[in-house]
N, C-alpha and C. Protein backbone atom coordinates (compact mmCIF):
# COMPACT_ATOMS: atom_id res chain seq x y z
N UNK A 1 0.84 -1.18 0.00
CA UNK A 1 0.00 0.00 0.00
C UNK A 1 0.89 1.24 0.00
N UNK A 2 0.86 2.28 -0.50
CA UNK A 2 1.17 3.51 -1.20
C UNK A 2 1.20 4.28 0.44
N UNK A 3 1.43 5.07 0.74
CA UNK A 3 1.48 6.33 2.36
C UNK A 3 0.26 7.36 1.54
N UNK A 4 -0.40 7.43 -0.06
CA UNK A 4 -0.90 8.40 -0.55
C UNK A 4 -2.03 7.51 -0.91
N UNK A 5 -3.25 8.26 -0.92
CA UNK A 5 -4.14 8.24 -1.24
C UNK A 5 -5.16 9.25 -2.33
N UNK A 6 -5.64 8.91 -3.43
CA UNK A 6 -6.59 9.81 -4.13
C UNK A 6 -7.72 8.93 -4.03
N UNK A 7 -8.85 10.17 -3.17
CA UNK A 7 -10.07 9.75 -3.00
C UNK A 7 -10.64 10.82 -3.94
N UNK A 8 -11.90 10.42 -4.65
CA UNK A 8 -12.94 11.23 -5.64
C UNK A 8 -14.15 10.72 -5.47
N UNK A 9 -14.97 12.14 -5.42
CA UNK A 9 -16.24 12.01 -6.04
C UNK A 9 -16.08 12.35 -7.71
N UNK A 10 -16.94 11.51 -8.45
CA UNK A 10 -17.40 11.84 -10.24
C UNK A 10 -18.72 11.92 -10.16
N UNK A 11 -19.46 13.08 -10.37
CA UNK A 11 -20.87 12.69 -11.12
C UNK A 11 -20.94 12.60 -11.95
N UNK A 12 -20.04 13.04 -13.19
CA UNK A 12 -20.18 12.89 -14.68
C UNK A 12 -18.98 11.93 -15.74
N UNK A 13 -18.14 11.95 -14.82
CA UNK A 13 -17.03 10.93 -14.97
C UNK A 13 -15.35 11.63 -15.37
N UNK A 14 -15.57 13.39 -15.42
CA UNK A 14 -14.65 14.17 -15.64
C UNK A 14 -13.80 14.35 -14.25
N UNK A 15 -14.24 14.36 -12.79
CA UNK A 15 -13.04 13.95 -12.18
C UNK A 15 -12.42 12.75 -11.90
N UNK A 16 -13.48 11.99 -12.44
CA UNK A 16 -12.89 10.40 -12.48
C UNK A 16 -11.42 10.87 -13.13
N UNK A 17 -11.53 10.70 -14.20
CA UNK A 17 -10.33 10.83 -14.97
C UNK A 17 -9.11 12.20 -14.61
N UNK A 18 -9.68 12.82 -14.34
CA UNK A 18 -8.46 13.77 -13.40
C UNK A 18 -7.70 12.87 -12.22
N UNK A 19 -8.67 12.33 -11.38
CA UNK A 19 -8.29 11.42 -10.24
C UNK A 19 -7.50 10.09 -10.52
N UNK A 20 -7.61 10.04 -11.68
CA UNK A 20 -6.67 8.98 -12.04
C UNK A 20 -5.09 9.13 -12.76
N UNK A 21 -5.21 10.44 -13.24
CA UNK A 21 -3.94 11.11 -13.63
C UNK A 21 -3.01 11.42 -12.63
N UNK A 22 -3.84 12.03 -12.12
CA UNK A 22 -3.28 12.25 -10.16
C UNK A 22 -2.58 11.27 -9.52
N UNK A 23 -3.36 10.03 -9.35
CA UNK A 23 -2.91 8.99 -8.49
C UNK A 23 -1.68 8.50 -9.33
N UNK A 24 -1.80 8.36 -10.66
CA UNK A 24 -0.27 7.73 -11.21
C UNK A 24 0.79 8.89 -10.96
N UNK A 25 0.93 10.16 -10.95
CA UNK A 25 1.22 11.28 -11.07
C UNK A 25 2.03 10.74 -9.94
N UNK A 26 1.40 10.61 -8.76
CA UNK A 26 1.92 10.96 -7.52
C UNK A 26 2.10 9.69 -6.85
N UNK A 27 1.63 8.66 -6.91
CA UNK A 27 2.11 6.96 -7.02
C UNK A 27 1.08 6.27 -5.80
N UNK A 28 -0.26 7.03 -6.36
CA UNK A 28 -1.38 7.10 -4.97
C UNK A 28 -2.20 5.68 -5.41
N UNK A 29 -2.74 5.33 -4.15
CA UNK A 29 -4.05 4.42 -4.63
C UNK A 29 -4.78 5.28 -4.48
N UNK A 30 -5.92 4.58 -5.09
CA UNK A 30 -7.03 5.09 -5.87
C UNK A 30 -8.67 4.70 -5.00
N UNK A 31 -9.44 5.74 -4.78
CA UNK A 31 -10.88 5.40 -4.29
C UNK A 31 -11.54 6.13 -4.43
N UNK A 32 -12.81 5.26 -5.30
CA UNK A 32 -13.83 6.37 -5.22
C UNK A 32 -15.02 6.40 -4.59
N UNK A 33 -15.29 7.98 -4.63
CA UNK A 33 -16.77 7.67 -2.94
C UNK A 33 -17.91 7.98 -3.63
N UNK A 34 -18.50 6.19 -3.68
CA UNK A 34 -19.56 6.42 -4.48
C UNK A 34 -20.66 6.59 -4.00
N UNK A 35 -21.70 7.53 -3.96
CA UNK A 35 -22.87 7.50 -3.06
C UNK A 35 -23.97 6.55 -2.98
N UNK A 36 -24.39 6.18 -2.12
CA UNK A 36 -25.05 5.07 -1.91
C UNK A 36 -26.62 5.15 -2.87
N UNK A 37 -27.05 6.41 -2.39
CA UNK A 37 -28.12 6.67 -3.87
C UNK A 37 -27.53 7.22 -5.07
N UNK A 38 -27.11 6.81 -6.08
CA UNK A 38 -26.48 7.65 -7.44
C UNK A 38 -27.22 8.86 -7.83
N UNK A 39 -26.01 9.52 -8.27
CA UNK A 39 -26.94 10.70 -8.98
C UNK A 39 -27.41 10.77 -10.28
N UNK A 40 -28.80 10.76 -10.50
CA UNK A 40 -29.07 10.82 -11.59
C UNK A 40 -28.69 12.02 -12.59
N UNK A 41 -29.22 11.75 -13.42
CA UNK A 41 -29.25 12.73 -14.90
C UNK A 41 -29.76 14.21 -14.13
N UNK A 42 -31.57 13.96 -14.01
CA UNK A 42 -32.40 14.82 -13.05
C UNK A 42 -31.83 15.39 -11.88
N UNK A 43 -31.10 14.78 -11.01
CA UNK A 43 -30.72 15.04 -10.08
C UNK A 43 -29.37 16.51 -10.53
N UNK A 44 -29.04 16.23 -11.28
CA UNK A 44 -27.57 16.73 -11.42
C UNK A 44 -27.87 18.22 -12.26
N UNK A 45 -29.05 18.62 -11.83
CA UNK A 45 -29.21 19.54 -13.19
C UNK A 45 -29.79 20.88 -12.47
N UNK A 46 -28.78 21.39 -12.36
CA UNK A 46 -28.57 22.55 -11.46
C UNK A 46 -29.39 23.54 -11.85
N UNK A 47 -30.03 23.68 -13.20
CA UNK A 47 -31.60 24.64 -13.38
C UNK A 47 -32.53 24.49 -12.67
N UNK A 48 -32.84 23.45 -12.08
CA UNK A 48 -34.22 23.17 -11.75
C UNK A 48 -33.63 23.12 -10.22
N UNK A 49 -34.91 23.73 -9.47
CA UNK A 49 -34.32 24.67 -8.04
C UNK A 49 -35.08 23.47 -7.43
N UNK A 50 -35.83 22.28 -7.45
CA UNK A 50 -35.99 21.26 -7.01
C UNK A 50 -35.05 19.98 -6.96
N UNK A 51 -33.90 19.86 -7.92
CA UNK A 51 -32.93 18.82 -7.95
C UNK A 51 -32.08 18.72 -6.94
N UNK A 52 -31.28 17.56 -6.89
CA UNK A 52 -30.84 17.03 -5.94
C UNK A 52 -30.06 18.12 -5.31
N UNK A 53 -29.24 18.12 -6.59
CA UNK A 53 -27.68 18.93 -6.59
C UNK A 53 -28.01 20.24 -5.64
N UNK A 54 -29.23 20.78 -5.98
CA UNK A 54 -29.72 22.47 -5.62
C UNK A 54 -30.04 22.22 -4.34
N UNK A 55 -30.71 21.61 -3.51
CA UNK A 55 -30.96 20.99 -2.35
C UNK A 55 -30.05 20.99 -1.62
N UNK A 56 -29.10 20.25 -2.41
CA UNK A 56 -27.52 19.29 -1.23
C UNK A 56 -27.28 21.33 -1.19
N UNK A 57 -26.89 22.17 -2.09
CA UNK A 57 -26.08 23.15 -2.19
C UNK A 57 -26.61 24.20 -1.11
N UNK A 58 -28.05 24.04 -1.19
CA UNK A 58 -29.00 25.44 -0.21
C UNK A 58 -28.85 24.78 1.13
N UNK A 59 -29.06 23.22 1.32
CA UNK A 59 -28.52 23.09 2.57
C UNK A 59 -27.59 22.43 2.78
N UNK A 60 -26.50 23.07 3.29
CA UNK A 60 -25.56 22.78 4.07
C UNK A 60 -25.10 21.61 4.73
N UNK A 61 -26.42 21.06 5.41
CA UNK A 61 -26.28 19.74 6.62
C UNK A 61 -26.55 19.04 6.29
N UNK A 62 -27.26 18.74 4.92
CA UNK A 62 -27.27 17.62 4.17
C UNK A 62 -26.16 16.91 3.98
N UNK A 63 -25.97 15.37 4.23
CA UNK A 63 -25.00 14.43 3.72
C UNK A 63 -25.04 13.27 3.46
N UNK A 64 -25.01 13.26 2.27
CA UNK A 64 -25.23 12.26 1.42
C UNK A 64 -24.23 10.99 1.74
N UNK A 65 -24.77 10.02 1.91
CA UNK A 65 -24.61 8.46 2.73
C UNK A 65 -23.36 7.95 1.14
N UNK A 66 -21.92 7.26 1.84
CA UNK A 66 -20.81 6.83 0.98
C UNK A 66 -21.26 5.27 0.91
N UNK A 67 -21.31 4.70 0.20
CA UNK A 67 -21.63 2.88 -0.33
C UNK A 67 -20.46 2.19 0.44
N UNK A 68 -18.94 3.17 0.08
CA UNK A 68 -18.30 2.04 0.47
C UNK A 68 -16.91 2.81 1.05
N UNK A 69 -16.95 3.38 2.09
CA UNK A 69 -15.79 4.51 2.78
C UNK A 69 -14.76 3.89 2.82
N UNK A 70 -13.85 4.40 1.96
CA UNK A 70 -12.57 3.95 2.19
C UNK A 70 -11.92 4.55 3.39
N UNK A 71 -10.58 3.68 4.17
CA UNK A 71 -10.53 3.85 5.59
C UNK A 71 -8.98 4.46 5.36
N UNK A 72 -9.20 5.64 5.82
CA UNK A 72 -7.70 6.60 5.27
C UNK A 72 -6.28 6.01 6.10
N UNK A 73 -6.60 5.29 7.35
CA UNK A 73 -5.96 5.66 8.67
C UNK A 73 -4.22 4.92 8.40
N UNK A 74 -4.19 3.94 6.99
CA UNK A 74 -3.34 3.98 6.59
C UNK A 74 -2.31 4.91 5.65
N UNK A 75 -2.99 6.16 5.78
CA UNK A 75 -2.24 6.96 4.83
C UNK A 75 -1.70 8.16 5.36
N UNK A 76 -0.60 8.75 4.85
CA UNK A 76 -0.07 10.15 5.41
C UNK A 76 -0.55 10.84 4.44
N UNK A 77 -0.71 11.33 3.25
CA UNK A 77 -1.28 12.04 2.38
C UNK A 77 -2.63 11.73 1.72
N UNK A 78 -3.53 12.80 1.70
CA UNK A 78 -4.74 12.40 1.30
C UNK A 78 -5.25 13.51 0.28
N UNK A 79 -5.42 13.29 -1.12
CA UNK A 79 -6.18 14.17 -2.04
C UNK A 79 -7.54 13.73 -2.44
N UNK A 80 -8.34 14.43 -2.33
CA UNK A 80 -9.76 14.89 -2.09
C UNK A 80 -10.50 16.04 -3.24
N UNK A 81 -11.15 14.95 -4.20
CA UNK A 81 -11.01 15.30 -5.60
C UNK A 81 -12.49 15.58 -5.59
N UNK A 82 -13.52 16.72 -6.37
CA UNK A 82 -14.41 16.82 -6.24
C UNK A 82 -14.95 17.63 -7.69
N UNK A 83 -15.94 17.49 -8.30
CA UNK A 83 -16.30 18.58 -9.40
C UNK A 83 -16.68 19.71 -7.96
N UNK A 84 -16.41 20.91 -8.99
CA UNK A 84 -17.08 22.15 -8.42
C UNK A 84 -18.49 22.41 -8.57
N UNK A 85 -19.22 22.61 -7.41
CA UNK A 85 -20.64 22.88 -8.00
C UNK A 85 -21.10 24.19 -6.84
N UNK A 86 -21.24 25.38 -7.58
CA UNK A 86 -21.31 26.69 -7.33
C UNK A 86 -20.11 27.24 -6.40
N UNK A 87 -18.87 26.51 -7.12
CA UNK A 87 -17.56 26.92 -6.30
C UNK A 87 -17.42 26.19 -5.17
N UNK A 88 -17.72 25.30 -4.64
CA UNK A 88 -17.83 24.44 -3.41
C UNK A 88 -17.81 23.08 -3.72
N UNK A 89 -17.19 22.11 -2.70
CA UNK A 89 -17.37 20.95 -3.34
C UNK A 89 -18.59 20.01 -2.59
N UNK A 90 -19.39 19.58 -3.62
CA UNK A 90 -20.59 18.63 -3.37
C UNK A 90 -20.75 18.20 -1.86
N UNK A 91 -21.34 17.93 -0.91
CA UNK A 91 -22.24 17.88 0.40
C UNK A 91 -21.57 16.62 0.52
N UNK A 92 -21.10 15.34 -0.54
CA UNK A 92 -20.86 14.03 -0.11
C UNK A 92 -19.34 14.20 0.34
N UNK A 93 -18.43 15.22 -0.18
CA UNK A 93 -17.05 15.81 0.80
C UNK A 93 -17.18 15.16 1.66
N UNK A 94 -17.96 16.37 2.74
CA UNK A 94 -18.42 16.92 4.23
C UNK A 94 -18.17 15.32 4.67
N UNK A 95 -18.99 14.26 4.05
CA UNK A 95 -19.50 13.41 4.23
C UNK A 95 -18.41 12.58 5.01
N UNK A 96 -17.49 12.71 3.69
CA UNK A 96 -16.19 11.64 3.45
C UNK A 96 -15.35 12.41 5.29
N UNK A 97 -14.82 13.75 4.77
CA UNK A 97 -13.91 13.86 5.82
C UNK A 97 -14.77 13.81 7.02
N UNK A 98 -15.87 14.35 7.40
CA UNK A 98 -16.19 14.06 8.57
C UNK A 98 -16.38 12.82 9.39
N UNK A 99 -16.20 11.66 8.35
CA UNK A 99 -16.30 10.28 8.99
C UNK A 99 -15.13 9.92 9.66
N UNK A 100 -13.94 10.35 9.37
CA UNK A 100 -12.96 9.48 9.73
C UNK A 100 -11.81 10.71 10.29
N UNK A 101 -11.29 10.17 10.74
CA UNK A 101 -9.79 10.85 11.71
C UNK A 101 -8.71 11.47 10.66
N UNK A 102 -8.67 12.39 10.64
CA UNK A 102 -7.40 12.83 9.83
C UNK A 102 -6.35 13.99 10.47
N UNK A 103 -6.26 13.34 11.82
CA UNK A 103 -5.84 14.15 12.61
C UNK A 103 -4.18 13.72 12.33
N UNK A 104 -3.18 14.76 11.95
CA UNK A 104 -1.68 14.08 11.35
C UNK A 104 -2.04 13.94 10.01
N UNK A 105 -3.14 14.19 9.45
CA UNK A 105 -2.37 13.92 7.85
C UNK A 105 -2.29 14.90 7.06
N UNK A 106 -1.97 14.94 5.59
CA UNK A 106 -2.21 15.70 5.41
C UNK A 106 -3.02 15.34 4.14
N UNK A 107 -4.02 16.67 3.84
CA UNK A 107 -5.25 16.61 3.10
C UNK A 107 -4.94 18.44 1.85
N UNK A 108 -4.91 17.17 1.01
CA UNK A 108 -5.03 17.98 -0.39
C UNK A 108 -6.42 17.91 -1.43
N UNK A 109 -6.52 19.29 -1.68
CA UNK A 109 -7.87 18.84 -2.37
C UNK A 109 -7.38 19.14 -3.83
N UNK A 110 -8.24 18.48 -5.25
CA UNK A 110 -8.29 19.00 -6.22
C UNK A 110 -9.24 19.02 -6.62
N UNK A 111 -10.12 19.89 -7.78
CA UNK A 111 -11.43 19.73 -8.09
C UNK A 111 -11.27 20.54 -9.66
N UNK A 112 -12.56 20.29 -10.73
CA UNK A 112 -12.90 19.79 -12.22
C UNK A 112 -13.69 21.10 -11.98
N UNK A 113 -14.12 21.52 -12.81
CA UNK A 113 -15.24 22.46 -13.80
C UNK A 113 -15.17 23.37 -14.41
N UNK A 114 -15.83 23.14 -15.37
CA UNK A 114 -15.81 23.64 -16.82
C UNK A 114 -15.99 25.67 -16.56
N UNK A 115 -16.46 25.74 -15.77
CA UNK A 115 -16.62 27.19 -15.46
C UNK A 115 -16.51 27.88 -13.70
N UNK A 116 -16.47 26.90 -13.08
CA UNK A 116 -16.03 27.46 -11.86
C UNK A 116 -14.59 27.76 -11.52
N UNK A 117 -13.97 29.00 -10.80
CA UNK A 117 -12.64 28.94 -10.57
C UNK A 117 -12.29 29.11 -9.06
N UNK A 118 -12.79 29.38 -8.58
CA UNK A 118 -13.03 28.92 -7.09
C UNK A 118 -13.28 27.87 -6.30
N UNK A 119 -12.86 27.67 -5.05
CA UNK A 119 -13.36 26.37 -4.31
C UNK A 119 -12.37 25.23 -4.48
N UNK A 120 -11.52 25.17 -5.40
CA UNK A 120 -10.63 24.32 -5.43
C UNK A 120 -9.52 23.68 -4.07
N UNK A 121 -9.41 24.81 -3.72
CA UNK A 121 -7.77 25.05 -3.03
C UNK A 121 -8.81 24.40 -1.59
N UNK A 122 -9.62 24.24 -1.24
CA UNK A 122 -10.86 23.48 -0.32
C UNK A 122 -10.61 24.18 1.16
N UNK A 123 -10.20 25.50 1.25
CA UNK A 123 -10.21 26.19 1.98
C UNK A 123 -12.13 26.29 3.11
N UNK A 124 -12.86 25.77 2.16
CA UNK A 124 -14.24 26.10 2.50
C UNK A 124 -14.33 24.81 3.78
N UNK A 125 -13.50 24.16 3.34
CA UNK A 125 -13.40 22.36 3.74
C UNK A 125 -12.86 21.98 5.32
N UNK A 126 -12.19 23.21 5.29
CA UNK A 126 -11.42 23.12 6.66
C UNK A 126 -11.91 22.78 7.83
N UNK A 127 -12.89 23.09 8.12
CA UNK A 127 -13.83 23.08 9.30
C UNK A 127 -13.98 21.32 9.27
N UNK A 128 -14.57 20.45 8.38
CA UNK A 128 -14.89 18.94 7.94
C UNK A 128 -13.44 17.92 9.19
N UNK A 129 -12.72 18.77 9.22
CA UNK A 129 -11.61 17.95 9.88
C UNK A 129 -10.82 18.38 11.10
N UNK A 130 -10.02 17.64 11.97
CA UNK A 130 -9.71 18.08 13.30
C UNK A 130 -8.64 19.13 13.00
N UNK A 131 -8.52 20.00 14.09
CA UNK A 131 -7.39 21.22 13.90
C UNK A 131 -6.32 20.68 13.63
N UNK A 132 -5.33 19.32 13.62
CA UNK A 132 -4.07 18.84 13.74
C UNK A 132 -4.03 18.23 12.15
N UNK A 133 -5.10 18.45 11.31
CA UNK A 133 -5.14 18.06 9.66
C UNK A 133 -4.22 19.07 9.29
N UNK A 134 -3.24 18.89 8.59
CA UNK A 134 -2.33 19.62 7.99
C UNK A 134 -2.98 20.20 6.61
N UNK A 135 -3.52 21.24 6.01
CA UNK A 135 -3.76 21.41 4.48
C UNK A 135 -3.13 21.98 4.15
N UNK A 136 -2.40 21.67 2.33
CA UNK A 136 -2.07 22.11 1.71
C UNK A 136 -2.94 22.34 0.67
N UNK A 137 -2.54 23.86 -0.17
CA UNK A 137 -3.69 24.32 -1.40
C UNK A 137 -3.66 23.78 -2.33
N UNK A 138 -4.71 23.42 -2.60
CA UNK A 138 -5.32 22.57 -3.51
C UNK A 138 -5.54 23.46 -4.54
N UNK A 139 -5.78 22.57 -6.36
CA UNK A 139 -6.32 23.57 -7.23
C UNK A 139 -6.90 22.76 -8.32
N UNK A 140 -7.31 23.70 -9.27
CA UNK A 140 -8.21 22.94 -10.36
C UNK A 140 -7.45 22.27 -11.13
N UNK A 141 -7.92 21.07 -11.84
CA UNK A 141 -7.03 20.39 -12.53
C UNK A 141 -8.33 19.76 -13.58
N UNK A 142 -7.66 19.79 -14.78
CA UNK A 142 -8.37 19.64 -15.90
C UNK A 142 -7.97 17.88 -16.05
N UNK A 143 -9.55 17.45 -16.97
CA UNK A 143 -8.98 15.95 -17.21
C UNK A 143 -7.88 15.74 -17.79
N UNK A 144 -7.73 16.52 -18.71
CA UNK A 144 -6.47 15.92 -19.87
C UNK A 144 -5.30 16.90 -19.26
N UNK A 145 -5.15 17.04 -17.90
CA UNK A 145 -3.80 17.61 -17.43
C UNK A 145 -2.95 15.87 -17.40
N UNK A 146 -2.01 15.99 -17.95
CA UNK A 146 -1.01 15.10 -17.74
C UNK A 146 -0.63 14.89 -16.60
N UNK A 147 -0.20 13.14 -16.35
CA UNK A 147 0.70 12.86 -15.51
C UNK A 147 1.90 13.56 -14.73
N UNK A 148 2.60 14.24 -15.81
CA UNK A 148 3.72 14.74 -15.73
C UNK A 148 3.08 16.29 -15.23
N UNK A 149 2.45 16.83 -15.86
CA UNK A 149 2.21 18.19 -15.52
C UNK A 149 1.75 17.87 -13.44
N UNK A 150 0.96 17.24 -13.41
CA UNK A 150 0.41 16.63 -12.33
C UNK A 150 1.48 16.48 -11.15
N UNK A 151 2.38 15.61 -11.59
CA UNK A 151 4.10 15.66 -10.82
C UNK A 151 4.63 16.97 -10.53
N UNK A 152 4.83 17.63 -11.41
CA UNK A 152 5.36 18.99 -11.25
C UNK A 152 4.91 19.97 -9.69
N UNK A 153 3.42 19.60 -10.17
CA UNK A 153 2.48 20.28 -8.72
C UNK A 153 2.78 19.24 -7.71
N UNK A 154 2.49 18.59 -7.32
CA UNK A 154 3.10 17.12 -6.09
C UNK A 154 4.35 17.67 -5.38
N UNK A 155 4.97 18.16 -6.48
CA UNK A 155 6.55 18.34 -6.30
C UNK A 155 6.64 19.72 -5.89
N UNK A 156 6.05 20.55 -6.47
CA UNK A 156 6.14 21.96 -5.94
C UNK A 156 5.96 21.84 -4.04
N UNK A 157 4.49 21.11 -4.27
CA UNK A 157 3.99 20.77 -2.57
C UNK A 157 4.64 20.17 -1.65
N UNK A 158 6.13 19.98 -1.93
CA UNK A 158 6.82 19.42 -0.93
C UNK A 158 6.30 17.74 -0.60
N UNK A 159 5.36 17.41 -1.73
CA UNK A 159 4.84 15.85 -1.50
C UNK A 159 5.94 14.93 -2.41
């Protein structure tokens, strides 16, 4: 087992594939947090002020239930991959870090979208974890960012 970890949410399958550039990038295993109810098509469609997505976003304390939580407590580094949705990352986050201890590690976020430029660096996120979580800034990363480009940042981060 790897000391690194890349955990992701995908609703559409574009940070899938970021999250996987990442993990070879940086020599991470790989998990993804899939929600126990999927998101649909409907659900994901941020016009309509009744969908899931708009719901999880207006409230806050909503948290959406993980199928299958991966258990960090073997890892010293943890990246925490999310699409952006209104600059913030999705309610099932909250979900992930608030379950488990990440007290000593350290927690990197990256996050996908096509038009958001905010929320990445998961500054919003901080609160989700104990004061002794080390963060480093996180940022947007496009699917087709390379491996190598991917390294470069790892490496900047002192990871």
């Amino acid at each position: 087992m790897s000391n690194r970890l890349v955990a992701y949410f995908s609703a559409t399958g574009t940070t899938r594939a970021a999250a996987h550039h990442l993990a070879e990038a940086a020599g991470a295993d790989i998990k993804e947090l899939t929600p126990t109810e999927p998101y649909r098509d409907a659900d994901l469609n941020w016009t309509d002020r009744s969908s899931r997505c708009v719901r999880e976003h207006e409230d806050v304390s909503i948290r959406p239930q993980i199928a299958d939580v991966p258990d960090v407590s073997g890892y010293d580094v943890v990246f925490v991959g999310y699409p952006l949705w209104w600059d913030k990352a999705p309610n099932i986050i909250r979900t992930f870090l608030e379950g488990q201890d990440f007290s000593g590690k350290t927690v990197v976020t990256f996050a996908t979208s096509s038009t958001s430029t905010e929320g990445a660096t998961g500054d919003h996120l901080h609160d989700s974890c104990s004061a002794s979580t080390r963060w480093l800034t996180g940022r947007r990363i496009a699917a087709h960012d390379s491996a190598a480009t991917l390294a470069t940042w790892i490496n900047d981060l002192g990871l």
